[in-house]
Structure formats: structure tokens, C-alpha cells
Protein backbone atom coordinates (compact mmCIF):
# COMPACT_ATOMS: atom_id res chain seq x y z
CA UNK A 1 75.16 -4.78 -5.56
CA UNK A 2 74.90 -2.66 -8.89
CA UNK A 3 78.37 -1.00 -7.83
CA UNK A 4 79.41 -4.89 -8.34
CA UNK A 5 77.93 -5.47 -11.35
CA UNK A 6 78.89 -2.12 -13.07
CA UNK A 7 82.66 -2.19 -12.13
CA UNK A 8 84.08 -5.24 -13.52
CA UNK A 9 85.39 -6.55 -16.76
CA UNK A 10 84.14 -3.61 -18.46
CA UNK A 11 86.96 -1.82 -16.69
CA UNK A 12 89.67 -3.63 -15.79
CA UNK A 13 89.89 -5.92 -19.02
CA UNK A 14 87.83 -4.39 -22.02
CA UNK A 15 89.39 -0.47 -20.99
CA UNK A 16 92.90 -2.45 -23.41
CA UNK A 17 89.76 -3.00 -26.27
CA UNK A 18 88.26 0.51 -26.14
CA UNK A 19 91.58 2.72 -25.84
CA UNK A 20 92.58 0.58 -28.61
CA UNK A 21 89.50 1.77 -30.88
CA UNK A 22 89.96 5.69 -29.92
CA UNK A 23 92.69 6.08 -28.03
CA UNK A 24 92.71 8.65 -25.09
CA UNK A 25 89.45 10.67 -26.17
CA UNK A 26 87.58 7.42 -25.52
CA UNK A 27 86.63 8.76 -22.34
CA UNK A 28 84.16 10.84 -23.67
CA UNK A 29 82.93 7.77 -25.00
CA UNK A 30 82.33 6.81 -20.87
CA UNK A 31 80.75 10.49 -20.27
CA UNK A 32 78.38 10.11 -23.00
CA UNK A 33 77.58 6.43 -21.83
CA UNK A 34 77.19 7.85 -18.57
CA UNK A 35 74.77 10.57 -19.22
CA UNK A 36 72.42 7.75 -20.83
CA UNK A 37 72.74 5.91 -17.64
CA UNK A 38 71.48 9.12 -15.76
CA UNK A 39 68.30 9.41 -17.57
CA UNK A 40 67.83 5.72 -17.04
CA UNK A 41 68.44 5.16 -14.17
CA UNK A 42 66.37 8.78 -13.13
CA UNK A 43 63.86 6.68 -14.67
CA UNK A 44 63.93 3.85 -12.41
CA UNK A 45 63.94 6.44 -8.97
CA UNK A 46 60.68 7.96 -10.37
CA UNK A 47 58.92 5.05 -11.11
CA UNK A 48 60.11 3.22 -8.45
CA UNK A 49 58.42 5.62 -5.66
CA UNK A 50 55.38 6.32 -7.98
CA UNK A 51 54.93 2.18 -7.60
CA UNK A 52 56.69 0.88 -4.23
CA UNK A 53 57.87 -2.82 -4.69
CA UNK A 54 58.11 -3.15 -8.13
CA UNK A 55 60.97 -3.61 -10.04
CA UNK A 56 62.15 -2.95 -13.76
CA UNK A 57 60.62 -6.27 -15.41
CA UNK A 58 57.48 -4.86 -12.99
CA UNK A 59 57.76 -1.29 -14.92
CA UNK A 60 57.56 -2.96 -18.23
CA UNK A 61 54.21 -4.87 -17.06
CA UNK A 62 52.29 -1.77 -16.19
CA UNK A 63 53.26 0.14 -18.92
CA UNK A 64 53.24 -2.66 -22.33
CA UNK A 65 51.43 -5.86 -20.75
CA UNK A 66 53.00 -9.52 -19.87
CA UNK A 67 54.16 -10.54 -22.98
CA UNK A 68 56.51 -7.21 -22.91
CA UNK A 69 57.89 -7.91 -19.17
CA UNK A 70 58.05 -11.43 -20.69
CA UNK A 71 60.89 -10.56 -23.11
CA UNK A 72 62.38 -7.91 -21.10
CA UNK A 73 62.50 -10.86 -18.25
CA UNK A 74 63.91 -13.28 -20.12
CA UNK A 75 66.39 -11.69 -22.39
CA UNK A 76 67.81 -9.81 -18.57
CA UNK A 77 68.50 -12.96 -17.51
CA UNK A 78 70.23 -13.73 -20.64
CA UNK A 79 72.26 -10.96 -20.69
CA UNK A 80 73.60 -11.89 -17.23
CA UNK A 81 74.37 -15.44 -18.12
CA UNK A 82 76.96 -14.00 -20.97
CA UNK A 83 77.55 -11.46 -18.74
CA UNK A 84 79.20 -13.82 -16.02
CA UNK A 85 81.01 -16.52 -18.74
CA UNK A 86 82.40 -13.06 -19.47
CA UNK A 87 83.52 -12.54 -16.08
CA UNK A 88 84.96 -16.42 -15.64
CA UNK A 89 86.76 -16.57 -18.59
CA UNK A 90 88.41 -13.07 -17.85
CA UNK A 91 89.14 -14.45 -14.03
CA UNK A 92 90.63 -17.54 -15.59
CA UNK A 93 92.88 -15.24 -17.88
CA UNK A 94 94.65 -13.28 -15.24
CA UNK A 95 95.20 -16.21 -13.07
CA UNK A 96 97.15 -17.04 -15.98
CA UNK A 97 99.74 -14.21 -15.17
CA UNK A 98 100.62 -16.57 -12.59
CA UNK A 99 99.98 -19.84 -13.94
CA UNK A 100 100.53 -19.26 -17.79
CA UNK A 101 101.19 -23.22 -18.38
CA UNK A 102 97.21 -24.15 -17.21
CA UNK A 103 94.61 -24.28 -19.56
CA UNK A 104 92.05 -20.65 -19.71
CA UNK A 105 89.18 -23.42 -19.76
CA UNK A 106 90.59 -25.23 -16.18
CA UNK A 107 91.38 -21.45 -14.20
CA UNK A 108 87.66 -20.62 -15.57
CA UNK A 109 86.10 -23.78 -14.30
CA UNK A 110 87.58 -23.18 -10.96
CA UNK A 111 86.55 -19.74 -10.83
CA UNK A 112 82.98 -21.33 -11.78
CA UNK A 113 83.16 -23.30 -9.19
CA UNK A 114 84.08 -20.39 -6.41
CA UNK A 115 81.58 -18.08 -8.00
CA UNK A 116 78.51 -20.90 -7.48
CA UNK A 117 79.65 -21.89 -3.88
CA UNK A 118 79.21 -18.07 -2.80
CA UNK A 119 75.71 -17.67 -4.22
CA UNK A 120 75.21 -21.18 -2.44
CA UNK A 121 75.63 -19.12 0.92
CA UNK A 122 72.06 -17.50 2.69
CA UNK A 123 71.40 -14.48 2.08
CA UNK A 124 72.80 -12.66 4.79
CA UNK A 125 76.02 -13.99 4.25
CA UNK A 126 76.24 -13.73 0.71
CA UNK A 127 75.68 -9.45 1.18
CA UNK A 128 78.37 -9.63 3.49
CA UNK A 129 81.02 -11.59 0.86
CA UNK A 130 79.78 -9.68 -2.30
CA UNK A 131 80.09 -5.96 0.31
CA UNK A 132 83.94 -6.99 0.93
CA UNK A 133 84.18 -8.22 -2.95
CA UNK A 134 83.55 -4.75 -4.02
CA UNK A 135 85.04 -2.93 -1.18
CA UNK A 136 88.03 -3.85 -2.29
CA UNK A 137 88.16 -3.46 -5.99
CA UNK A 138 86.56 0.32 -5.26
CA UNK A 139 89.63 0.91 -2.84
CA UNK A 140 91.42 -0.45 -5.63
CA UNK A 141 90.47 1.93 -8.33
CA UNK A 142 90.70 4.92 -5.91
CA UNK A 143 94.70 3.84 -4.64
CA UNK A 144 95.48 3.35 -8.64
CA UNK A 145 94.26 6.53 -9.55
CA UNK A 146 96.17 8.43 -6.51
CA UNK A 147 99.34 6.15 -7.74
CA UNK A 148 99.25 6.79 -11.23
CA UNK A 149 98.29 10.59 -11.01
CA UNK A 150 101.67 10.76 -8.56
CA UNK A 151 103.51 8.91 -11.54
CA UNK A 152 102.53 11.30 -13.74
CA UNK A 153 102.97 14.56 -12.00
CA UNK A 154 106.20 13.54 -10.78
CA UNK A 155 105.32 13.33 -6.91
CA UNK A 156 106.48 9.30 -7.46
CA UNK A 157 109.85 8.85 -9.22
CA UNK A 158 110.16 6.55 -11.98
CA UNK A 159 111.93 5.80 -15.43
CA UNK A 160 110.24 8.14 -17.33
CA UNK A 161 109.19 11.90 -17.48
CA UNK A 162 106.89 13.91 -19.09
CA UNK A 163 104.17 11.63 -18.87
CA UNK A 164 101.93 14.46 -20.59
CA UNK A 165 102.83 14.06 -23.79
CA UNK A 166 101.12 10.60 -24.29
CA UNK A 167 98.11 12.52 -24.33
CA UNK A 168 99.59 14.56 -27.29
CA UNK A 169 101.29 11.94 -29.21
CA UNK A 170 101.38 8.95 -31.12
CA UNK A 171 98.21 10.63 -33.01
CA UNK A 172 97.09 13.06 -30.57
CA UNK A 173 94.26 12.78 -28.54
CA UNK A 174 91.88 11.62 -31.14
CA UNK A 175 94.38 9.34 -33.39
CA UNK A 176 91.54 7.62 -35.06
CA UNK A 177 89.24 10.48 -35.81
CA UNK A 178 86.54 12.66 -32.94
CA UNK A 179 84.03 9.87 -34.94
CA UNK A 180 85.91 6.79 -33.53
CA UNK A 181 84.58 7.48 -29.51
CA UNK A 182 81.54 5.96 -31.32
CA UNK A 183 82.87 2.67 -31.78
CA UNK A 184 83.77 1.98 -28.22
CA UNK A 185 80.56 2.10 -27.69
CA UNK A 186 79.19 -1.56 -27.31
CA UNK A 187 82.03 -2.42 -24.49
CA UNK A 188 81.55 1.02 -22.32
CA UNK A 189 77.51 0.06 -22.71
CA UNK A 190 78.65 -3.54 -21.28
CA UNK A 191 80.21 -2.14 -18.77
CA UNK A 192 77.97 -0.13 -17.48
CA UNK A 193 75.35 -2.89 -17.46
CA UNK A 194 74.66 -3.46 -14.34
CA UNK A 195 73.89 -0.91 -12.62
CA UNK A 196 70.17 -0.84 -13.64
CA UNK A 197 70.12 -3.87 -10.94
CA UNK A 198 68.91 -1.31 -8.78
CA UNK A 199 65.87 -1.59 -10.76
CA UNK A 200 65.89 -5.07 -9.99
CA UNK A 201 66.86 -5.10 -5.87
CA UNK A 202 64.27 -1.76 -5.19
CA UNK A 203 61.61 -4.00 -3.74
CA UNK A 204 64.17 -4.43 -0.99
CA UNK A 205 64.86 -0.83 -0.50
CA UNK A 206 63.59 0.18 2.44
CA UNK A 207 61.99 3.99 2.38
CA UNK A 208 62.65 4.24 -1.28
CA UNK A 209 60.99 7.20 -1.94
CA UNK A 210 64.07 8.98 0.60
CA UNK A 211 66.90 7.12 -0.29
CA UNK A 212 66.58 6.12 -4.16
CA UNK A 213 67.15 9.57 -5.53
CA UNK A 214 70.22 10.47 -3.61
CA UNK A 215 71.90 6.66 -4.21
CA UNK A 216 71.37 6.91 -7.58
CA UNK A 217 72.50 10.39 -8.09
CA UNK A 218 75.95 9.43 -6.23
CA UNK A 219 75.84 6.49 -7.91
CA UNK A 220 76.46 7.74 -11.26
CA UNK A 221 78.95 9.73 -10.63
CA UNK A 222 81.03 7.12 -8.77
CA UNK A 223 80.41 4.94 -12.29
CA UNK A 224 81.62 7.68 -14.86
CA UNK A 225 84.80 8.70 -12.38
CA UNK A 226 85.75 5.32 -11.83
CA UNK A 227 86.03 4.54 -15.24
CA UNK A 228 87.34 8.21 -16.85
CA UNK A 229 90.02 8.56 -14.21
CA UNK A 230 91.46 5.16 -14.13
CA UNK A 231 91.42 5.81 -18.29
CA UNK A 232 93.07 8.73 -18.28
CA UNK A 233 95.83 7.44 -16.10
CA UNK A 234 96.43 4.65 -17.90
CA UNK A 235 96.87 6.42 -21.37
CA UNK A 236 99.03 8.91 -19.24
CA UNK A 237 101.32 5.97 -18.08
CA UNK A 238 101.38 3.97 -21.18
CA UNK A 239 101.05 5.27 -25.01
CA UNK A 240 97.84 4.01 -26.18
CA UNK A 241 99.47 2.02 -28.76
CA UNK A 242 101.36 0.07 -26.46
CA UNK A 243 98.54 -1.30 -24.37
CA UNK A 244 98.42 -4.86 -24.61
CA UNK A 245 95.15 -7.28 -24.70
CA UNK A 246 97.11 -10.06 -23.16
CA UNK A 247 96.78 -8.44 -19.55
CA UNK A 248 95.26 -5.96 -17.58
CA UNK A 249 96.00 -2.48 -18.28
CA UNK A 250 95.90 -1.96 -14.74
CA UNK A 251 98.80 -4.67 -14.11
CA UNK A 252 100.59 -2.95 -17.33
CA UNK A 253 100.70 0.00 -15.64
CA UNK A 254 102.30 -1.01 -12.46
CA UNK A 255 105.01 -3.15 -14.34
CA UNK A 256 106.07 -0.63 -16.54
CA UNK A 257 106.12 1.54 -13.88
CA UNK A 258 108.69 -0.25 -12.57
CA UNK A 259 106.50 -1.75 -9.07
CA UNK A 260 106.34 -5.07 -10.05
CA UNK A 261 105.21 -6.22 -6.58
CA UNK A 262 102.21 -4.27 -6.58
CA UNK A 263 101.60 -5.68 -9.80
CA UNK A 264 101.01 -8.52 -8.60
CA UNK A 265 99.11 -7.18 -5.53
CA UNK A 266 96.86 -6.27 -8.48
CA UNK A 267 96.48 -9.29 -10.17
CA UNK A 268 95.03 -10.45 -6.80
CA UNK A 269 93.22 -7.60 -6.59
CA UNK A 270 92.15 -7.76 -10.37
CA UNK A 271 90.21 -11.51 -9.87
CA UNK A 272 88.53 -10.57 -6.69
CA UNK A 273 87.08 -7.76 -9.18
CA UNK A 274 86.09 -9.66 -11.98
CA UNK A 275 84.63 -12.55 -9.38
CA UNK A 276 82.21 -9.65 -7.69
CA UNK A 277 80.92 -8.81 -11.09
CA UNK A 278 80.09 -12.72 -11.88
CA UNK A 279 78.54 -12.84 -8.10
CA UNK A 280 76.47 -9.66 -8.82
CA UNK A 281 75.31 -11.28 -12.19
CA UNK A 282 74.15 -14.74 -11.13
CA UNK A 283 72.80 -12.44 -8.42
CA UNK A 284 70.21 -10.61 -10.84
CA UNK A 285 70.18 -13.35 -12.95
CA UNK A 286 68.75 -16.07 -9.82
CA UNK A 287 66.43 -12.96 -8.44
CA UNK A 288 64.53 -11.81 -12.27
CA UNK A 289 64.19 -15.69 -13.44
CA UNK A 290 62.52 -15.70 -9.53
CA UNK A 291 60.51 -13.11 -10.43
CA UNK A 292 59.58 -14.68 -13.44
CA UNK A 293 58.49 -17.81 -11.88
CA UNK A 294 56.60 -16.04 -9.60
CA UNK A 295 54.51 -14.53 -12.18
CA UNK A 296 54.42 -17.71 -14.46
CA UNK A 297 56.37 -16.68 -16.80
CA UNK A 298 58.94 -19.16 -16.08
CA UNK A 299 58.80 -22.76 -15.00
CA UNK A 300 57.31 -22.94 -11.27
CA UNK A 301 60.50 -24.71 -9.98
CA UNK A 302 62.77 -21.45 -10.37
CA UNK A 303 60.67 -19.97 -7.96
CA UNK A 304 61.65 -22.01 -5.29
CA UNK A 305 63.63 -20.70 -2.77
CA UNK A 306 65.91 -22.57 -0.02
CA UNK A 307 65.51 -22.03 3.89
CA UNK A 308 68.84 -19.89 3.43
CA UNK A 309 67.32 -17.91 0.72
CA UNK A 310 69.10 -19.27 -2.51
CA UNK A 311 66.59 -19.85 -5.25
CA UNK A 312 68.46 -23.29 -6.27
CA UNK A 313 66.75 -24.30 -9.43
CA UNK A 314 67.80 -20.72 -10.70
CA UNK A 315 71.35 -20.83 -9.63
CA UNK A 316 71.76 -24.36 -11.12
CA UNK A 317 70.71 -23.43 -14.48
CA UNK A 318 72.96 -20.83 -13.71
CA UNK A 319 76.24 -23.30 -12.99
CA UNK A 320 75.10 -25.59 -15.98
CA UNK A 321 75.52 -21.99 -18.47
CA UNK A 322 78.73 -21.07 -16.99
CA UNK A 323 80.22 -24.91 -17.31
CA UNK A 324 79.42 -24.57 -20.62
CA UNK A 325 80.96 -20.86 -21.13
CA UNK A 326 84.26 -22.63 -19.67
CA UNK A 327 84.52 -25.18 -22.00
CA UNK A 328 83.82 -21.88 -24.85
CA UNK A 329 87.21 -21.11 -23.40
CA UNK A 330 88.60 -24.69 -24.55
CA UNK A 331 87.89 -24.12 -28.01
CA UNK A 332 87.86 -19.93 -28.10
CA UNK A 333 90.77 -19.45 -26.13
CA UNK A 334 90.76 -15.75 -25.15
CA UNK A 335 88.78 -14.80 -28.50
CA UNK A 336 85.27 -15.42 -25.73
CA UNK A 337 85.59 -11.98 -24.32
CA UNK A 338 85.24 -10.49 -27.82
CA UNK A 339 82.68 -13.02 -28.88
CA UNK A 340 80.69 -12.64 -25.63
CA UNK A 341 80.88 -9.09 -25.43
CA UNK A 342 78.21 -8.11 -27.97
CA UNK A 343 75.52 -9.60 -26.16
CA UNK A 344 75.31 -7.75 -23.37
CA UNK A 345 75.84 -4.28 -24.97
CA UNK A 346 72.93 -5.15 -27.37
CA UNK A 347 70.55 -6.34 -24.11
CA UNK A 348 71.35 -3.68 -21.93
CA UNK A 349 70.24 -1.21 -24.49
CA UNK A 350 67.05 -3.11 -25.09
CA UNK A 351 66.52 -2.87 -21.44
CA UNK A 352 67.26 0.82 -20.78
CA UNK A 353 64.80 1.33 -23.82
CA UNK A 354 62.10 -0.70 -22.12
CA UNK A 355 62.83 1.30 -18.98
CA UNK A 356 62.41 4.99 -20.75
CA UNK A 357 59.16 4.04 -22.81
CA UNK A 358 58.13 2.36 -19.30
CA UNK A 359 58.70 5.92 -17.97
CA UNK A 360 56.86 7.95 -20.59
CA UNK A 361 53.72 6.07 -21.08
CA UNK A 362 53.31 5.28 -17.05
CA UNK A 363 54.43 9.06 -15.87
CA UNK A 364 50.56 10.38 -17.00
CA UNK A 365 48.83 7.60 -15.07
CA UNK A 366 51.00 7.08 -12.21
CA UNK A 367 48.76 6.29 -8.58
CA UNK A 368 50.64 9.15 -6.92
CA UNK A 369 53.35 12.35 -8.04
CA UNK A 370 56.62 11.07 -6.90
CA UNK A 371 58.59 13.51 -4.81
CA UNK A 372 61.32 12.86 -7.09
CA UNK A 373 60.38 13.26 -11.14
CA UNK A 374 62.91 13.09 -13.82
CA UNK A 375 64.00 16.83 -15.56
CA UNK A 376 63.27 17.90 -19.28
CA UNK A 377 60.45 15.16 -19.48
CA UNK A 378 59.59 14.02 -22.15
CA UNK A 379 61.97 15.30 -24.29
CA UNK A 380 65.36 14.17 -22.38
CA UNK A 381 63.92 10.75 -22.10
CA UNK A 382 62.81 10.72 -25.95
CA UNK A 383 66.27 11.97 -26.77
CA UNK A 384 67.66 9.01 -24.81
CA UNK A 385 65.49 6.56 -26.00
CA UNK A 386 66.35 8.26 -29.81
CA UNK A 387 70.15 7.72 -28.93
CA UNK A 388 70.08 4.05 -27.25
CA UNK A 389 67.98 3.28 -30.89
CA UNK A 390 71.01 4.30 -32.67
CA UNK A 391 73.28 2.57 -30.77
CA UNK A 392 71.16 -0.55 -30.76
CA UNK A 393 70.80 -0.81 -34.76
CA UNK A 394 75.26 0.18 -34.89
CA UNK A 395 75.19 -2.42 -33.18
CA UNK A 396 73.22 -5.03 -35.47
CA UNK A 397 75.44 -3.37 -38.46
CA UNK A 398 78.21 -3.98 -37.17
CA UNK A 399 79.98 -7.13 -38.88
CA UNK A 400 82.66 -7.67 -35.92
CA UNK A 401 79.50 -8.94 -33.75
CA UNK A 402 77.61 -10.64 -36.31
CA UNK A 403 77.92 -13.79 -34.02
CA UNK A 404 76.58 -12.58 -31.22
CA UNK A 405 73.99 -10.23 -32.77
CA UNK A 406 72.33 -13.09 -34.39
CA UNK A 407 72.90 -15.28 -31.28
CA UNK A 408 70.63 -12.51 -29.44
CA UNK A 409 68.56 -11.59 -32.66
CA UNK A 410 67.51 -15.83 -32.56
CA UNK A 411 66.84 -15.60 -28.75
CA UNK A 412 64.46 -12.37 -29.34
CA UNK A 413 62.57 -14.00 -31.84
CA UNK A 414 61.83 -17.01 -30.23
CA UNK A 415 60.71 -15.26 -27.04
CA UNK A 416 58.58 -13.15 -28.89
CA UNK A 417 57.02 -16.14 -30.55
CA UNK A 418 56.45 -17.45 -27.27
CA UNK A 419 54.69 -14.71 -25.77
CA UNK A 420 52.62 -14.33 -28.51
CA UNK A 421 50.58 -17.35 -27.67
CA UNK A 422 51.58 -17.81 -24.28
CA UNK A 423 49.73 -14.97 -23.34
CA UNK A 424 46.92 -14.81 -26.00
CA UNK A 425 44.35 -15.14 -23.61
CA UNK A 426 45.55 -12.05 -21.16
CA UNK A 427 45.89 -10.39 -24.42
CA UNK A 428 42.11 -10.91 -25.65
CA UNK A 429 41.01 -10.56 -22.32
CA UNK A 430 42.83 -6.94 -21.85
CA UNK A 431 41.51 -5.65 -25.38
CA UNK A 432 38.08 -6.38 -24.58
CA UNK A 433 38.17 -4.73 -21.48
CA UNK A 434 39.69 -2.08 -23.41
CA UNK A 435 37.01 -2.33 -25.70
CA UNK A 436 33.96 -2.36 -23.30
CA UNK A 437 35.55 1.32 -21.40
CA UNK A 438 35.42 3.02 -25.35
CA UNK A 439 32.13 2.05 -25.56
């Protein structure tokens, strides 16, 4: 399921956006990205076995208190609603490599409309869809990067040779400066959102304490080589220049290339992808606003859950939000993806912040040593949290997102608010308990 959510948009439509910003050297962009996501998600395994079934918003809880899992609840679930608009609106736009003369608003409605039908499906059902969904766009990734590296190399004939020197050219490998693999860094963080929904499925994993560790640990390297590879053949193929934002880079590849029926093989291929990410999201989004409910920090209907296993109050607030984010497209056009995209890159590094302090004031107090515990603590996981900081404040800078940043800026506030006196009482109650152990 985080595979899902990790390998979607990010990849297949927003690789044009950061290649564009720093050309081929943006893949150490995704390494740096990815070594983040290690600590993090190192994070999760260790607290995960120190405190079976509990998940991240769980973490947050022991560590800061309700009205802190409150927010990190809340604003996760709002990340994942932008998140899969995201993922519509990019279905919608390569459908129209086929059907140019239909509306983006229309081919995203429909994909809406496929996307809520799935989650509609019990449970059972639903893992097998979303298992083939990303089965195939993983087999996908893998074929293109065997393709393109025998395009480069020579092994496949085509028009051109010397693919090599579009590393070297056009501005080298850095053409905008070493500095610039820093300003790729809000799309590579939204695509690797995601896969913290491991955190958010663990109190489903069955013998966690034997099996976290290792998935996780394979699990990030499948993430950083399915995005550095597929980069690296793509600025091989195709100057970095020349890569349009129309279209995948992925389809760009395979046209140039001359192989224009596997082109459209990966079109088809292309939507499946994007659709897996959107069922992934409405996925974590359904399961935390559960969670929420459960706990009362939500209303009490989201916590109801169908005979098949659908929580339907969830996944209808969820189809209301993406409606909306289709008609976005009607007066947006293709401009959502950039206006979206801000949102989650800023929430995902609020979470993976959460989910390192989580770690460093719980590891001292934890019920039992975990058999697995995260290296160099505390200092790797202060670094991180030191690093995601940085990126989180670039981010508010930034005047390209000013949009979205105060979009998310206004929905922080006003969940903070609401904690505040929603949980007064648990607060008062918790400092004078606090107070009566002192004395």
C-alpha cells in the first residue's frame, strides 16, 4: 500500500517539473530525499515494535498529548485529499493524449468516479485491485529502465547515438548551479509522501517486530532506485531542456525513441499508475479520519464502518473533495498540479517531524527495548529533524507556493485553535497529574 502511494505522480508527471529546476543532478535531490525517508521511516519500525498496534497519529499521542495527534490527524488527512485531486487531475491529463478535444475537468471526474467505486469494494477485494494496480506500474518502471538503458548503450537501435553526452551538455550536469538540487525539493518530498502509510497500516502487520525492519529497509531502496534510475534514463534519452510538461516524460521517451506503440502501451500504463496512488490516498485518508473518530477527535459518524469494511462517511467526504478538485481543473486547467503540489510537500514534512520528535522523547520511556533501534540516535534523528525544519520554512519562503502555503498555514491555525479548547480539560487534567508526581 505505501509502494502505491509513494510511486505515483511524483514520478511519472512532476520528474518533467524537477529535471526542469536542476537538470540531470536532480537525482541527488531523490538520494538526499531518500536518506530523510530512512531515518523516518527507521523511526516508525522502532516505535512501532516498542508499542504493537499503534500507528503514527498513535506515536504523536504518547509522546506530545491529544491535541498534538489532533493536528498531526487532521492535517494527514488533508494532505491526502490534495494528494489524490493531484492524482485525478494528472489521470485526466494523460487520458488527454488520447482524447485531447475533452475537457481535463470531465477525464478527471471520470477518473473520480473509478477511483471512489474501488474503495467502495470490501476490503479483501480492494487489497487485491490496489496489489495488481501497483504490480503493474512497478513492472513498469523496471521494463522502462531495462529499455531505456538498452537505448542508451546501444544494445537497442535507434535514431540517435551517443546518448552520453546529454549528461554533459546543454549546461552540464548541474546547468543551474550544485545549489539548484535544493529547489526540487518540495515535489521529490511529495513524492515520496506516502510511504510513511506504513506508519498508518502497522496495526495490521502481523509479527511486526520480525517483519517491519526488513520491509522497510527494502522498501527504501526500491523508492530511491525507482525514482534515480528512471531519472537518469530519461535525461539520457532526452536533453533536459527538451522535456516537455505537456506529457509524461515517460511517454516522451518512448516517442522520441521512435516506439510509438509502446508509447501508448504507456499511457495505459501511466493512468493505472497515477489511479493506484489516488486509491492508496483515499486509502490513508478513510483509515486516519477512522482513527480519528475512534478517538473523538472527529465526528462519530466517520467511524462507522460498512459490513464490507468501507468506512462510508469517510470515503464520501472523500468523493465530495475530489468533485470539487475536478471542477479546480475547469477553471485551473493543468496549472492544479503546480498549485496543489505545495501542500503535500509542506504536510509530509510536518509529519516526518512529528514522527522524529515522537521518536526522541518516547525512545527513554519506551515499555520494552525493541529488537530493532534506529543508529546514531539522537543525533541522526536531530540532524533529520534540523534538515526537514529547513526544508519546511524554504518552503513557506518560497513565493511560487504562496497559495498553497497559506492555504495549509490557514488550515494549521484553525486546527490548532481547535485543539486548544477542545481538549482543555485532558490538558488540565494531565498537568495536574503532572503536578501531584513533582510533589
Amino acid at each position: 500500500m505505501a509502494m502505491g502511494g509513494a510511486i505515483g505522480t511524483g514520478i511519472f508527471k512532476g520528474s518533467a517539473e524537477t529535471v526542469s529546476l536542476a537538470g540531470p543532478g536532480v537525482i541527488f535531490t531523490y538520494v538526499f530525499a531518500g536518506l530523510l525517508l530512512l531515518v523516518v521511516m527507521g523511526a516508525i519500525a522502532e516505535m512501532a515494535i516498542a508499542y504493537p498496534n499503534t500507528n503514527i497519529k498513535g506515536f504523536v499521542q504518547k509522546a506530545f498529548g491529544k491535541r498534538a495527534s489532533f493536528v498531526i490527524g487532521w492535517m494527514y488527512c488533508f494532505m491526502w485529499l490534495a494528494v489524490c485531486v493531484i492524482e485525478i487531475v494528472v489521470a485526466g491529463s494523460f487520458l488527454q493524449y488520447w482524447l485531447p478535444s475533452i475537457p481535463l475537468w470531465e477525464l478527471s471526474l471520470g477518473c473520480t468516479v473509478l477511483v471512489i467505486g474501488i474503495n467502495m469494494m470490501n476490503v479483501k477485494n480492494y487489497g487485491e485491485f490496489e496489489f495488481w494496480f501497483a504490480g503493474i506500474k512497478i513492472t513498469m518502471i523496471i521494463v522502462f529502465i531495462i529499455l531505456g538503458a538498452c537505448i542508451i548503450f546501444g544494445i537497442i537501435p535507434s535514431n540517435q547515438s551517443n546518448y552520453l553526452q546529454n549528461f554533459t551538455e546543454h549546461g552540464g550536469f548541474f546547468p543551474k548551479g550544485w545549489l539548484s538540487i535544493f529547489s526540487a525539493l518540495l515535489i521529490v518530498m511529495f513524492s515520496y509522501g506516502g510511504s510513511e502509510l506504513i506508519g498508518v497500516t502497522v496495526t495490521e502487520v502481523k509479527d511486526a517486530e520480525r517483519i517491519l525492519p526488513k520491509v522497510i529497509k527494502s522498501f527504501i531502496w526500491r523508492i530511491v532506485l525507482f525514482y534515480t534510475l528512471p531519472i537518469l534514463v530519461i535525461c539520457g534519452l532526452i536533453p533536459w531542456n527538451e522535456i516537455s510538461d505537456h506529457s509524461s516524460p515517460f511517454v516522451q521517451v518512448l516517442s522520441m525513441a521512435g516506439l510509438q506503440g509502446s508509447a501508448h502501451l504507456m499511457n495505459f500504463i501511466l493512468i493505472t499508475a497515477v489511479l493506484s496512488a489516488a486509491n492508496s490516498g483515499i486509502y490513508g485518508c478513510t483509515r486516519m479520519l477512522h482513527s480519528l473518530a475512534v478517538e473523538g477527535e472527529a465526528p462519530k459518524a466517520f467511524s462507522f464502518v460498512t459490513n464490507k469494511g468501507v468506512p462510508l462517511y469517510s470515503l464520501m467526504l472523500s468523493a465530495v473533495v475530489l468533485i470539487g478538485g475536478s471542477m479546480i481543473a475547469y477553471f485551473a486547467q493543468d496549472k492544479v498540479f503546480l498549485l496543489l503540489m505545495a501542500v503535500p510537500g509542506f504536510v509530509v514534512s510536518l509529519v516526518w517531524i512529528g514522527i522524529c520528535l515522537a521518536q526522541l522523547k518516547l525512545r527513554k520511556t519506551y515499555p520494552k527495548a525493541p529488537s530493532f533501534k534506529l543508529w546514531g540516535f539522537p543525533y541522526i534523528t536531530a540532524v533529520t529533524v534540523a534538515a526537514l525544519s529547513v526544508i519546511t520554512v524554504i518552503f513557506v519562503l518560497n513565493e511560487q507556493n504562496r497559495v498553497s502555503i497559506i492555504t495549509c498555514l490557514a488550515v494549521l491555525a484553525v486546527l490548532v485553535v481547535i485543539s486548544l479548547f477542545k481538549f482543555k480539560k485532558t490538558a488540565d487534567h494531565d498537568s495536574k497529574i503532572r503536578e501531584e508526581n513533582v510533589g
